[in-house]
Protein backbone atom coordinates (compact mmCIF):
# COMPACT_ATOMS: atom_id res chain seq x y z
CA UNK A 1 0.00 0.00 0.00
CA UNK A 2 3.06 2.40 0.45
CA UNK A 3 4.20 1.92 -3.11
CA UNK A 4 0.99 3.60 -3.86
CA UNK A 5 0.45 6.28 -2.26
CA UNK A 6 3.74 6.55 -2.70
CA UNK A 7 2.68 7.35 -6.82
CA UNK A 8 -0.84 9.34 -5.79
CA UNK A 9 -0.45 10.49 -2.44
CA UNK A 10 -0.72 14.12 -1.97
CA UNK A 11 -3.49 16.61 -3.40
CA UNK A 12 -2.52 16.85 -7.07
CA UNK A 13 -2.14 14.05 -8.63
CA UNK A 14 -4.91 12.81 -8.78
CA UNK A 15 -6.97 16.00 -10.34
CA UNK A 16 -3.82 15.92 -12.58
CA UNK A 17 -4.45 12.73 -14.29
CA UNK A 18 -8.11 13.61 -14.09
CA UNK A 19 -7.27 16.35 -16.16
CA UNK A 20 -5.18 14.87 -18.84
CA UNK A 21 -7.63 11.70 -19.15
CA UNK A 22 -10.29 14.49 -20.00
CA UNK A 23 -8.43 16.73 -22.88
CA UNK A 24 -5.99 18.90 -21.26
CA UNK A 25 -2.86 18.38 -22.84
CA UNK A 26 -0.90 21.85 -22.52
CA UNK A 27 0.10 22.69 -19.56
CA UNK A 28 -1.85 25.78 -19.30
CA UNK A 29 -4.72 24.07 -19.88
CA UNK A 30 -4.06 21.62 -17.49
CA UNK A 31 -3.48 24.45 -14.50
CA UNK A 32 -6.80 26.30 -15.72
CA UNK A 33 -8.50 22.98 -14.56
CA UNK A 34 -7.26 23.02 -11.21
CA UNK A 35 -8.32 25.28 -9.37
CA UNK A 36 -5.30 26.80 -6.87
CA UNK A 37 -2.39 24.68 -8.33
CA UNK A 38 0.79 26.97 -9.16
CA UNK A 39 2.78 26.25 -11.92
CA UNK A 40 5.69 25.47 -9.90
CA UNK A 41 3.31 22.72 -8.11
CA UNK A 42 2.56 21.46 -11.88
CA UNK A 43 5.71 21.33 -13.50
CA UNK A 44 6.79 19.37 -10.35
CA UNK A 45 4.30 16.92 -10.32
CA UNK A 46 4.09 16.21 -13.97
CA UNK A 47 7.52 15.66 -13.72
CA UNK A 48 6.70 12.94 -10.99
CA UNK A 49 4.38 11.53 -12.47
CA UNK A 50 6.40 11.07 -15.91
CA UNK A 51 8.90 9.66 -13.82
CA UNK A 52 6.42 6.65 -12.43
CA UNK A 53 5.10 6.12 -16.52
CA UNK A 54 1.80 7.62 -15.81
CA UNK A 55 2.18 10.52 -18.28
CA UNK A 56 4.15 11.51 -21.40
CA UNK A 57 5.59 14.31 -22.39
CA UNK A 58 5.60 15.30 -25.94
CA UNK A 59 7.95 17.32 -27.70
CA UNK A 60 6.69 19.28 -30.66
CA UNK A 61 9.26 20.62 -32.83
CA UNK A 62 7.72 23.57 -34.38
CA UNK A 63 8.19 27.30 -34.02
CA UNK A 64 7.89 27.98 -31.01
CA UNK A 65 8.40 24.64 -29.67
CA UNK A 66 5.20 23.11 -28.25
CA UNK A 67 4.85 20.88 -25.49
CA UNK A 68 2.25 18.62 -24.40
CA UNK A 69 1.01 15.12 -22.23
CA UNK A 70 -0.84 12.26 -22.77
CA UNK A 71 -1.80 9.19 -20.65
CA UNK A 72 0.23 6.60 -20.64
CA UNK A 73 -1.65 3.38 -21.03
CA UNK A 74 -0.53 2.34 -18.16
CA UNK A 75 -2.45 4.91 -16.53
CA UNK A 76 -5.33 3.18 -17.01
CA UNK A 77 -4.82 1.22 -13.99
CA UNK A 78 -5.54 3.84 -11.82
CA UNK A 79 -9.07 4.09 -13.18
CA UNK A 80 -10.62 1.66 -10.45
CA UNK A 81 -8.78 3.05 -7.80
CA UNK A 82 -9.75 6.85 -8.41
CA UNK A 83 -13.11 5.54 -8.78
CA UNK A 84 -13.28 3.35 -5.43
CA UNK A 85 -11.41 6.57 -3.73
CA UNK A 86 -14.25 8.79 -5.59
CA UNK A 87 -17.01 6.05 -3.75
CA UNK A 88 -15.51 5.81 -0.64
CA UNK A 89 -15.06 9.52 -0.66
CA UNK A 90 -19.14 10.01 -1.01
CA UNK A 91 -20.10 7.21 1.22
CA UNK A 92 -17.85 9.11 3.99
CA UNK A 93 -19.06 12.02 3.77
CA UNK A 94 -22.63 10.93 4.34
CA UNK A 95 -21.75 8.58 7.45
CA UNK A 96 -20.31 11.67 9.21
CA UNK A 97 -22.81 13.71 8.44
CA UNK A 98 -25.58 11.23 9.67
């Protein structure tokens, strides 16, 4: 369970990978769909998580030079787990607010 959170823990990573599944490739667009995140933050943890193959980044060699992420497939895995973490998230909020 440490290797894990290890990968997700902390309160960006998450939304970032949200983000990127969605459509947000650049990483402007990426920081206008997160609310609060600075781009230090960003560049850190898309670094982080291109580091643990959850994300790519893509080099476009134009003028200027444009530079965008993708999903890894891999990725993918973490669809049930955001999802159960989504669940578990909703079904906790209601018990303490019984």
């Amino acid at each position: 369970m440490r290797d894990t959170l290890d990968v997700i823990n902390g309160k960006w990573k998450i939304p970032i990978i949200i983000s990127v599944g969605v459509g947000n490739d650049r990483f402007t667009d990426i920081q206008e769909s997160i609310p609060g995140i600075s781009p230090k933050v960003l560049a850190k943890e898309l670094k982080d998580l291109e580091q643990h193959k959850l994300l790519k980044r893509i080099i476009i060699d134009e003028y200027p030079i444009k530079i965008s992420y993708i999903l890894e497939p891999y990725a993918d895995t973490l669809t049930p787990i955001i999802y159960a973490l989504k669940d578990w998230g909703i079904n906790h909020k209601k018990k303490v607010t019984e």
